[in-house]
Protein backbone atom coordinates (compact mmCIF):
# COMPACT_ATOMS: atom_id res chain seq x y z
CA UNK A 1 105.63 89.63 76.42
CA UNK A 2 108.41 92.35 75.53
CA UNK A 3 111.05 92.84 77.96
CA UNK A 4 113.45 95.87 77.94
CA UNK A 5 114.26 96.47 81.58
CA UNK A 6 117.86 97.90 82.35
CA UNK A 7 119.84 99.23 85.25
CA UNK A 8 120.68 102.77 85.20
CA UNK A 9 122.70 103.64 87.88
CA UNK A 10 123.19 102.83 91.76
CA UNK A 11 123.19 106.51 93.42
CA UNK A 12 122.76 108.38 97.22
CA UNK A 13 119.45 110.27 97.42
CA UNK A 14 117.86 110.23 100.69
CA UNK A 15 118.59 113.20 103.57
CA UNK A 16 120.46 115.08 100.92
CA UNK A 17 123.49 113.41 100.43
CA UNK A 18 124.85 111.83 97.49
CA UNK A 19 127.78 110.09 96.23
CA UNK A 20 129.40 109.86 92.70
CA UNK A 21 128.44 106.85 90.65
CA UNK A 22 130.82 103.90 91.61
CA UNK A 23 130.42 100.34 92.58
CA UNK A 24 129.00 100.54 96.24
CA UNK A 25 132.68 98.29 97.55
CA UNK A 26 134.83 100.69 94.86
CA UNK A 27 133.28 103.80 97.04
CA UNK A 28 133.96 102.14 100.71
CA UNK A 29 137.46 101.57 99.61
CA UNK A 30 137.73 105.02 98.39
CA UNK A 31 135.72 106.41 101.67
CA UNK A 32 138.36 104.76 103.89
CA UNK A 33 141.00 105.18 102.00
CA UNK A 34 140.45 109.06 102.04
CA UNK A 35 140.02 108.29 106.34
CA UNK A 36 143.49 106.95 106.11
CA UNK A 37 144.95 109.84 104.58
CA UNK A 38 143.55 112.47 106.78
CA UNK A 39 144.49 110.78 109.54
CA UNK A 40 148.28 110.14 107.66
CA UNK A 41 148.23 113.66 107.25
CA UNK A 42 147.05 114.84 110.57
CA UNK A 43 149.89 112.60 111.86
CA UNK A 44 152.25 113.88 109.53
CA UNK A 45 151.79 117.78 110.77
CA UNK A 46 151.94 116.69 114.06
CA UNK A 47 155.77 115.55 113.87
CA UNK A 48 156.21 118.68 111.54
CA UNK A 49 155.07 121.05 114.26
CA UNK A 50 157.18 119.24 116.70
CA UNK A 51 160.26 118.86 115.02
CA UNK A 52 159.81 123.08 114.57
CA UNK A 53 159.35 123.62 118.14
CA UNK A 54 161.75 120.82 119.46
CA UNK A 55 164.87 122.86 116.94
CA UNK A 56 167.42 124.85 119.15
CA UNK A 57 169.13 127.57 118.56
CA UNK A 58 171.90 127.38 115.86
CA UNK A 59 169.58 124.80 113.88
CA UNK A 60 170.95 122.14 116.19
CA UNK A 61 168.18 118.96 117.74
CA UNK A 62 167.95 117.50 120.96
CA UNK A 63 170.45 114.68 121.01
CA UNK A 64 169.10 111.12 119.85
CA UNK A 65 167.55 110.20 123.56
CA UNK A 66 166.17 112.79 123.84
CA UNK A 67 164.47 112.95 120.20
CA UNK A 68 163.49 109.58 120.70
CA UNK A 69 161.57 110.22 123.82
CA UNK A 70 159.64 113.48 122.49
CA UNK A 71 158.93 111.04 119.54
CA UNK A 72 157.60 108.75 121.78
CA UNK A 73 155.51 111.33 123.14
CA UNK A 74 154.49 112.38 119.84
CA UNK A 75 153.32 109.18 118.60
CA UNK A 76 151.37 108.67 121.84
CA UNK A 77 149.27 111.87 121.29
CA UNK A 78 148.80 111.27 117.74
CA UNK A 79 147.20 107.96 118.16
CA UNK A 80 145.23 109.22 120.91
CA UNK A 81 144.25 111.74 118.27
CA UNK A 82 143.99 108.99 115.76
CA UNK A 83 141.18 106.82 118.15
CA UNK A 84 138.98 109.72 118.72
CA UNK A 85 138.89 110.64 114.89
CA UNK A 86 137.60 106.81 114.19
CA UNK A 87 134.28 107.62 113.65
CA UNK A 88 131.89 104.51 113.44
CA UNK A 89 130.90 103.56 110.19
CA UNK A 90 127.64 105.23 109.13
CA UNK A 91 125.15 104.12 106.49
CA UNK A 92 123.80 105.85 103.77
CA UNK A 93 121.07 105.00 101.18
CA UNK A 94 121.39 104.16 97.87
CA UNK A 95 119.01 103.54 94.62
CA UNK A 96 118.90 101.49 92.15
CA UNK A 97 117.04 103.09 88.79
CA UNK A 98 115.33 100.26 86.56
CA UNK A 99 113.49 101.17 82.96
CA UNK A 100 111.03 98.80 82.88
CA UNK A 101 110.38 98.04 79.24
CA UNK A 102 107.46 98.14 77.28
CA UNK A 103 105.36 95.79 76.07
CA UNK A 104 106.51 96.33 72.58
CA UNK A 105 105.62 99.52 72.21
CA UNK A 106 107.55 102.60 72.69
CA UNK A 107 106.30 103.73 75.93
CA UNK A 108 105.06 102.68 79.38
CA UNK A 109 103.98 104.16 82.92
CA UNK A 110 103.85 103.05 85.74
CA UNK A 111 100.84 103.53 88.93
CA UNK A 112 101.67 101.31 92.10
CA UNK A 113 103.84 98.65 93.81
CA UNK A 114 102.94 96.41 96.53
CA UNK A 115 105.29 95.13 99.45
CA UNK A 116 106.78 92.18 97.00
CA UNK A 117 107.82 94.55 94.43
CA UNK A 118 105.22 93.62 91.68
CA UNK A 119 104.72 96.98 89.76
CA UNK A 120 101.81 97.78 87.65
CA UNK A 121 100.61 100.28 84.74
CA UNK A 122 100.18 100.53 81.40
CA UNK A 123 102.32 100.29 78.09
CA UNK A 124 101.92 100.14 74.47
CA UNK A 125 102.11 97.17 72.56
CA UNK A 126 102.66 97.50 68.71
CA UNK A 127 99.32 97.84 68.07
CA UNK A 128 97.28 99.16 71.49
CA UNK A 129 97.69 100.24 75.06
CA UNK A 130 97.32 97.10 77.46
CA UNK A 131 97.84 96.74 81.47
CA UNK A 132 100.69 95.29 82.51
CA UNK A 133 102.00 93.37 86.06
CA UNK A 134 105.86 93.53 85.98
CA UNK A 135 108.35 91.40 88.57
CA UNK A 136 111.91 90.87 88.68
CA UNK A 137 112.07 87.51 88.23
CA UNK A 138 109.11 87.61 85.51
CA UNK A 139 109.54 91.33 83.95
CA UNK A 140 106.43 93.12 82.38
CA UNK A 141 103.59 90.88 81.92
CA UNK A 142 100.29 91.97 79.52
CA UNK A 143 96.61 91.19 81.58
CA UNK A 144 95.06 91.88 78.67
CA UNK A 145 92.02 93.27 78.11
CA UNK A 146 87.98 93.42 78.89
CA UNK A 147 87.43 95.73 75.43
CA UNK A 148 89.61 98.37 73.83
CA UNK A 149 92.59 99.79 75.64
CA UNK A 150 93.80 99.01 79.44
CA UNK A 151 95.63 100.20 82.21
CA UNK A 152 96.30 99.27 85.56
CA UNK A 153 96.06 101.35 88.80
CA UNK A 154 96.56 100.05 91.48
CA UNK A 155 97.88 96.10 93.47
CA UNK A 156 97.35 94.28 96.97
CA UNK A 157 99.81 92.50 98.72
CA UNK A 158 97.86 89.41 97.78
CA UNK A 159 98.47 90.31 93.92
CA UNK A 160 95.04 91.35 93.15
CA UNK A 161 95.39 94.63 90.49
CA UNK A 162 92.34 96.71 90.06
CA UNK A 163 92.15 99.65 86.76
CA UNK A 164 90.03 100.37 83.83
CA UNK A 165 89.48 98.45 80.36
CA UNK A 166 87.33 99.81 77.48
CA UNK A 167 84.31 101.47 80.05
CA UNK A 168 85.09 99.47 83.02
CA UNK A 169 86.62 98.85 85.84
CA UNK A 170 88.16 95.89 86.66
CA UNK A 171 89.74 93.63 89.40
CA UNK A 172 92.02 90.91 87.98
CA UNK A 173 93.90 87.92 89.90
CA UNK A 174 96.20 85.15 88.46
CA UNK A 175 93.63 82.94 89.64
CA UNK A 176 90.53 84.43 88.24
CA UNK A 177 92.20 87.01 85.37
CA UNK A 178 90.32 90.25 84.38
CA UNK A 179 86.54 90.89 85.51
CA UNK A 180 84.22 93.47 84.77
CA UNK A 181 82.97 95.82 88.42
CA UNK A 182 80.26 96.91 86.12
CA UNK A 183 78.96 100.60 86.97
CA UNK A 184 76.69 102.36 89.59
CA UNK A 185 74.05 102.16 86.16
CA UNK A 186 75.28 104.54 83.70
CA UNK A 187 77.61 101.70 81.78
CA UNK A 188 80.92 103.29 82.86
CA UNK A 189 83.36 103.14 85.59
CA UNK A 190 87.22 103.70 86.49
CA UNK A 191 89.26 102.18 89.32
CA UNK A 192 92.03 103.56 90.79
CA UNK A 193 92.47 101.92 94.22
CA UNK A 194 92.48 98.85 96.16
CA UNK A 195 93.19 97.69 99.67
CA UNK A 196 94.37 94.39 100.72
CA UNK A 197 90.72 92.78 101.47
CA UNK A 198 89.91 93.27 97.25
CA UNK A 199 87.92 96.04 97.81
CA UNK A 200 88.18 98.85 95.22
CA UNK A 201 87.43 102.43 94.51
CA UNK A 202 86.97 104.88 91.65
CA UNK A 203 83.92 106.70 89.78
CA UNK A 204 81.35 105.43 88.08
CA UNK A 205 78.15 106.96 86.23
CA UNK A 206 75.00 106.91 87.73
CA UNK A 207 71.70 105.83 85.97
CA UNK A 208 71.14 109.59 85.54
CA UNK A 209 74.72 110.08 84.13
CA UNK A 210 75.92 111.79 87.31
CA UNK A 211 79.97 111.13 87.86
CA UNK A 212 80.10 109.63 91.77
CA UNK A 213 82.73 107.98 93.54
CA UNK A 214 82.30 104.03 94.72
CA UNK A 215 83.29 101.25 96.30
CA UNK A 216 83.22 98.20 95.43
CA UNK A 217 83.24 94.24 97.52
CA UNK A 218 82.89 91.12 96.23
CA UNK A 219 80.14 90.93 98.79
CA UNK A 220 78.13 94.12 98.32
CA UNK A 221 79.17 95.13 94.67
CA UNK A 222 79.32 98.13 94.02
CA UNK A 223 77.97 101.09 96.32
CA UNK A 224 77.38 105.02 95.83
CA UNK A 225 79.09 107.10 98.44
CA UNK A 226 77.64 110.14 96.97
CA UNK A 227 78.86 113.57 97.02
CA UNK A 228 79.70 116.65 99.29
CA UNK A 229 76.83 118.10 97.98
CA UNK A 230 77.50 119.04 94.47
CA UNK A 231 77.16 116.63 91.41
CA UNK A 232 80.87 114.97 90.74
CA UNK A 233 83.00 112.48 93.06
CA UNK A 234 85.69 110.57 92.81
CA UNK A 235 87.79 108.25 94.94
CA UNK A 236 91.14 107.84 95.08
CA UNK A 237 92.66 105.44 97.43
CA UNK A 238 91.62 102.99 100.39
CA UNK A 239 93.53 101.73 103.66
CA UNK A 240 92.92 98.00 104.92
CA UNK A 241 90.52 100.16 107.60
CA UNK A 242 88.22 100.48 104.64
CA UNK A 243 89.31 104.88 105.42
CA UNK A 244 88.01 106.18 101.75
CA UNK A 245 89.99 109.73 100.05
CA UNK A 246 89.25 111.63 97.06
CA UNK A 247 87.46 114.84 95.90
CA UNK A 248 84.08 116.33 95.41
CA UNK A 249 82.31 119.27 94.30
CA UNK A 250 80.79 121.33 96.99
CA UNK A 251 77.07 123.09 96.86
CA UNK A 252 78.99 125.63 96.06
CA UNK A 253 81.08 124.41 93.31
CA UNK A 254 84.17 124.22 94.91
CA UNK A 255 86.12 121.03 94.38
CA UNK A 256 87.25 119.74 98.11
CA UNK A 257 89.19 116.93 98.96
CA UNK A 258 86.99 114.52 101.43
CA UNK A 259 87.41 111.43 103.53
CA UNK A 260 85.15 108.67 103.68
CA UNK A 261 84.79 105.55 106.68
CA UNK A 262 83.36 103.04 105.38
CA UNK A 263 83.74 100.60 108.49
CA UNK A 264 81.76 103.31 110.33
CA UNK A 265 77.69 102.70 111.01
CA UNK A 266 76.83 106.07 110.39
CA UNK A 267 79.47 106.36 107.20
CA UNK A 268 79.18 109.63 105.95
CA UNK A 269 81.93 111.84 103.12
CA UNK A 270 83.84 114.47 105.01
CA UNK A 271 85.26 117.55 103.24
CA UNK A 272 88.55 118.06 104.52
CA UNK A 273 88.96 121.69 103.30
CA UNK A 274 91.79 123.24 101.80
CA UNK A 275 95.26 124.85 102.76
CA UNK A 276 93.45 128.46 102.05
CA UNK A 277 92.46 128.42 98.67
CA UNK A 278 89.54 127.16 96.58
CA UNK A 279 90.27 123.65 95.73
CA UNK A 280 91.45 120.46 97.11
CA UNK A 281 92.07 117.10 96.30
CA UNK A 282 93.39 113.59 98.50
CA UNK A 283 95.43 111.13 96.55
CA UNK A 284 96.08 108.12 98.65
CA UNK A 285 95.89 107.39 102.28
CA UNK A 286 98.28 104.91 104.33
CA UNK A 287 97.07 102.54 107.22
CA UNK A 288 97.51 105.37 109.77
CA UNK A 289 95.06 107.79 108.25
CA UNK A 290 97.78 109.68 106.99
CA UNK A 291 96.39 111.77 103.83
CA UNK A 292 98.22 113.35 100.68
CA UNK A 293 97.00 115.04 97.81
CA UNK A 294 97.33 118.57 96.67
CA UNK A 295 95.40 122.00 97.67
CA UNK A 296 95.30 125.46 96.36
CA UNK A 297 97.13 128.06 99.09
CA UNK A 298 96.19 131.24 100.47
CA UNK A 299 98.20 132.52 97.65
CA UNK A 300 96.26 130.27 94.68
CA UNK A 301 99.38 128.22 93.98
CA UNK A 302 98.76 124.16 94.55
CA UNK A 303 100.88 122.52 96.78
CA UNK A 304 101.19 119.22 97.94
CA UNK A 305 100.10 118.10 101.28
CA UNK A 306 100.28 115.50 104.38
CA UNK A 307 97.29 115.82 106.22
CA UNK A 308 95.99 113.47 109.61
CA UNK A 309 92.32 113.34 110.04
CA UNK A 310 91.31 113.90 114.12
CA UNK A 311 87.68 113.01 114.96
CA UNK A 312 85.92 116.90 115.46
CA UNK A 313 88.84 118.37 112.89
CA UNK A 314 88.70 117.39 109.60
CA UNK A 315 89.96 120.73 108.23
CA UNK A 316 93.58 120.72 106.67
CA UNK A 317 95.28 123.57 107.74
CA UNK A 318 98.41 125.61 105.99
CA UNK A 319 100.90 123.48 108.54
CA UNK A 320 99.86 120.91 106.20
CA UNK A 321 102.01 122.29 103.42
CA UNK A 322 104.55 120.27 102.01
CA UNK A 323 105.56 122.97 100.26
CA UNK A 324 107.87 122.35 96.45
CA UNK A 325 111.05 121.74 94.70
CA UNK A 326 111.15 125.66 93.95
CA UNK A 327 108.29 126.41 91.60
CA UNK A 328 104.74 127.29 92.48
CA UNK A 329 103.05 123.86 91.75
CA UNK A 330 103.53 120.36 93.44
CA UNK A 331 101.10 117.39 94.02
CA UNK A 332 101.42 114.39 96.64
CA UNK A 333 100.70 110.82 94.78
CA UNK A 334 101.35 108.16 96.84
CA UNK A 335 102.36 107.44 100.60
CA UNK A 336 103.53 104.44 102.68
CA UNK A 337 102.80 103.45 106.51
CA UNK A 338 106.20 104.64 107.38
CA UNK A 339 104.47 108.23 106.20
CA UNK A 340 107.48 108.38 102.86
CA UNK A 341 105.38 110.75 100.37
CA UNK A 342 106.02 111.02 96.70
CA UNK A 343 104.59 112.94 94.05
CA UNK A 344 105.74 115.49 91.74
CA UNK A 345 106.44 119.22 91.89
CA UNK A 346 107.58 122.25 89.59
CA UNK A 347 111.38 123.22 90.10
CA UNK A 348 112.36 126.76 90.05
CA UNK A 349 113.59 126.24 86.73
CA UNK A 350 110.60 125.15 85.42
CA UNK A 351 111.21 121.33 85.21
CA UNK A 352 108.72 119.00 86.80
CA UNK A 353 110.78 116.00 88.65
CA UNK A 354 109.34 113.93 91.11
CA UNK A 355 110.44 113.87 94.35
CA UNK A 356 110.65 111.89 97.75
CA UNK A 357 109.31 113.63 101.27
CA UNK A 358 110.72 111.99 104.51
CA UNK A 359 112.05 113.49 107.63
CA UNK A 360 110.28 116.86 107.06
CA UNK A 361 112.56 117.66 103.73
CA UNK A 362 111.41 117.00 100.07
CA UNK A 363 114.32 115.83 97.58
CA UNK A 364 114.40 115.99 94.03
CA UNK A 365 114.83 112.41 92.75
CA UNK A 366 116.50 113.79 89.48
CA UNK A 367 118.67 115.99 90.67
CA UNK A 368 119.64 114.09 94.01
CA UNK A 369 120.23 111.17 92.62
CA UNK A 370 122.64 111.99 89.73
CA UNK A 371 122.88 110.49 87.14
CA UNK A 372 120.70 107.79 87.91
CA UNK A 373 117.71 109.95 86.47
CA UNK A 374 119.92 112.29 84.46
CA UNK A 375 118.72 112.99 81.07
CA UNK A 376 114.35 112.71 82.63
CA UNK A 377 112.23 114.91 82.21
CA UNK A 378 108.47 115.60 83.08
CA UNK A 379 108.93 112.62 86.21
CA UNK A 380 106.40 111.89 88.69
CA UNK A 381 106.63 108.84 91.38
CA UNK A 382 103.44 107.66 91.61
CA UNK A 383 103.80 104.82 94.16
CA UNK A 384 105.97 103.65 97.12
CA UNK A 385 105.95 100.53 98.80
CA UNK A 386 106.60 100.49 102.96
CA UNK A 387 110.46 98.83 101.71
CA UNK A 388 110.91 101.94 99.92
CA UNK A 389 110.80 101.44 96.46
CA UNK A 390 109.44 103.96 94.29
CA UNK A 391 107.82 103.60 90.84
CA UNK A 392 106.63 106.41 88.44
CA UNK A 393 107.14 107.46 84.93
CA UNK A 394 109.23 110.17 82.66
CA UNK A 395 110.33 111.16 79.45
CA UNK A 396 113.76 108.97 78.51
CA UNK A 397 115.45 108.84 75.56
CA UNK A 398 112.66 110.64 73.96
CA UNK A 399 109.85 108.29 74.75
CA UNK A 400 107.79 108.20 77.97
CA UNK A 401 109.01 105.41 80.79
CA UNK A 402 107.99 103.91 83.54
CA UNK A 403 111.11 103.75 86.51
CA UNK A 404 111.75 101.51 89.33
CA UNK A 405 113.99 102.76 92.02
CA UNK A 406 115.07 100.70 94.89
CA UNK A 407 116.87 101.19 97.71
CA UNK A 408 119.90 99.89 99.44
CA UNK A 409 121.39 100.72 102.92
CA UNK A 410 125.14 100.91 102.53
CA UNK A 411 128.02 101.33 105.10
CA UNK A 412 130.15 104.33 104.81
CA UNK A 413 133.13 105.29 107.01
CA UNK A 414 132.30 109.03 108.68
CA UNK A 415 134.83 111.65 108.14
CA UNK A 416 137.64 111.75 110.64
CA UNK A 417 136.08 113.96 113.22
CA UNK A 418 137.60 114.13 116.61
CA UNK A 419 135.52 113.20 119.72
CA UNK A 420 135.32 115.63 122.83
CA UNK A 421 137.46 113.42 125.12
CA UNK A 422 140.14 113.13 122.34
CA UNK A 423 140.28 116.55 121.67
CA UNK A 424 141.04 116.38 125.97
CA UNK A 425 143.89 114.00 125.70
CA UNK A 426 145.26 115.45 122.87
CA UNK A 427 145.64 119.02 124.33
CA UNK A 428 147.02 117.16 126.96
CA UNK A 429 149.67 115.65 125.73
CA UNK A 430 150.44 118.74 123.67
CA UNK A 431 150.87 120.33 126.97
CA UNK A 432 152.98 117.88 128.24
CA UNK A 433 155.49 117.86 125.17
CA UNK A 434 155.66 121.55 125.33
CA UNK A 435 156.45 121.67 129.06
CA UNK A 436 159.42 119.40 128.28
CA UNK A 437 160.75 121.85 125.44
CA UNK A 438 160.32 124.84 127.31
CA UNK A 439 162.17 122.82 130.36
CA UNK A 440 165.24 121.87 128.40
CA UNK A 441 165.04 125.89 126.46
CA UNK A 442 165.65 127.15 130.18
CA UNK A 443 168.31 124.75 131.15
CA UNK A 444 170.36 125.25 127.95
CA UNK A 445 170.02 129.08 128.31
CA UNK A 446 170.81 128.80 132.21
């Protein structure tokens, strides 16, 4: 075991906003420290402007009891000012950015995360390309391998990993390690998903060599869930209602993404459609049936989408668009039941960065998060857990790496924004200070 993990950076990134790379308690301090000097200054003007007004003719004041009382008054309206600008303290969302190593190699990518944080994927080693299980407290960890090279896809929240060594797929546990899933008869198979009851999908040959997607139990093996009518499959990811996504080739040769429900009696593959265009494909799908993959537009370009499947419509439409980062290609990986998406997508520069889609807005995770990803390149996130961290892989210091970010909520003091009702007692006691200067101008020039 090779461990290389390191911090990177703690950085803002969700809804847009982002703050300068500090210790979090270094930037509170600084947040209200900048709150006290607004308010300092707003204070300060104040007396300015009412020293100016309160000056009579000849550059004399108003004697000292008088000055004292319009001081009074002063100070009065400026806190009153002062308690409607105390905004309450809001929070804001902050990342860590972890490189996770290697396992001795140079390079190392990460697939999926469960709700404890264990991360898996693949890495070199100094001689091959082996699976690994990373954790915090244990870092990257090899599985091994059934023959040849191996990579891991996909983990439960009960630990269990499923992915592909040599021809096969496999399902590992620290319990049992790394077994073969076999093959629907043509001696190959890949995994790339798997719910929390064990059971796994992928594609597999057929005895006839045909490319179909499966699923696989430890009760029923492995089983062939066919095609939407033309000769490939392939499945992609499962929800703990057994709710099956992928893509297929049509009768027509179109490549569609489809939906499969495999709790259902009279399970059948649905083809979902596209945004427009000719092709489709579903990713992932969370415990709500939520759906994200990519699709070709109206246009031909392939965007990323969020699709729900309703009984009697399974057609996406173009409302389904996620849309990009600026370029013309983007492509939805992963989701979690709180319906975060992440994926990648082509800036408008050219770049490909992955991103984060919450809240109806997609954010760059390089460029929003500053330097916590500066100096990536080709990223995608490629899994997200329901806590919010995000795993993927990018280019980094010249080698490809795989990336851990996770998240913190963090109290920040709002600017110094005067309430409605503030804004009322300050005009009011503005009034009230300028009624007594225009009172003692008229008595003085009567």
């Amino acid at each position: 075991m090779h461990n290389q993990q390191k911090s990177v950076g703690l950085f803002v990134c969700r809804k847009g906003r982002r703050s300068e790379p500090a210790n979090v308690a270094l930037r509170q301090q600084r947040a209200a420290g900048l709150w006290a000097f607004v308010v300092r200054k707003q204070a300060r003007g104040l007396f300015q402007g009412f020293a100016i007004r309160c000056r009579l003719k000849g550059g004399r004041t108003l004697n000292d009891r008088k000055s004292s009382w319009l001081a009074a008054a002063s100070a009065f309206v400026v806190l009153l000012w002062m308690a409607g600008s105390v905004g309450q303290a809001g929070t804001i969302t902050v990342y860590t950015a972890t490189v996770l190593g290697t396992l001795g190699g140079s390079a190392s990518q990460a697939y999926g995360i469960n709700d404890s944080g264990q991360v898996v994927g693949s890495s070199s080693t100094a001689t091959s390309t082996r699976a690994f299980l990373y954790s915090s407290a244990t870092g990257m960890t090899n599985l091994g391998t059934l023959s040849g090279v191996s990579s891991a896809t996909g983990i439960n929240s009960g630990g269990q990993v499923a992915g592909n060594s040599g021809d096969y797929a496999f399902l590992y546990s620290s319990s049992t390690g790394m077994s073969s899933l076999g093959s629907l008869g043509g001696g190959w198979s890949d995994a790339y998903g798997i719910n929390d009851s064990g059971q796994v999908v992928g594609d597999s040959y057929t005895a006839s060599y045909a490319d179909h997607a499966f699923l696989y139990s430890s009760s029923k093996g492995m089983t062939d869930l066919g095609t939407l009518g033309g000769s490939t499959s392939t499945a992609y990811g499962i929800n703990n209602s057994g709710q099956i996504v992928g893509d297929s080739y049509t009768a027509s040769g179109a490549d569609h993404a489809f939906l499969y429900n495999s709790g259902s009696s009279s399970a059948k593959m649905l083809d979902l459609g596209t945004m427009g265009g000719a092709d489709s494909q579903a990713n992932a799908i969370n415990n709500g049936g939520q759906i994200v993959g990519w699709s070709d537009t109206a246009s031909g370009a392939s965007h990323a989408f969020l699709y729900t499947y309703s009984s009697g419509s399974a057609t996406m439409t173009a409302a389904d668009d996620l849309g990009t980062l600026g370029g013309s290609t983007s492509d939805a990986l992963a989701i979690n039941n709180d319906a975060e998406v992440v994926g990648l997508s082509y800036t408008s520069s050219g770049a490909m960065d992955a991103f984060l889609y919450t809240d109806g807005t997609m954010e760059d995770l390089v460029t929003s998060m500053g330097s916590a990803l500066a100096g990536w390149t080709n990223t995608e996130a490629t899994g997200i857990n329901d806590a919010g961290d995000i795993v993927g892989f990018g280019t980094y210091d010249g080698v490809t790496q795989a990336f851990l970010l996770t998240p913190e909520q963090v109290d920040q003091p709002s600017a110094a924004v005067p309430e409605p009702v503030s804004m009322i007692f300050f005009a009011t006691g503005l009034v009230a200070v300028g009624g007594y200067v225009a009172k003692r101008r008229m008595l003085r020039q009567g």
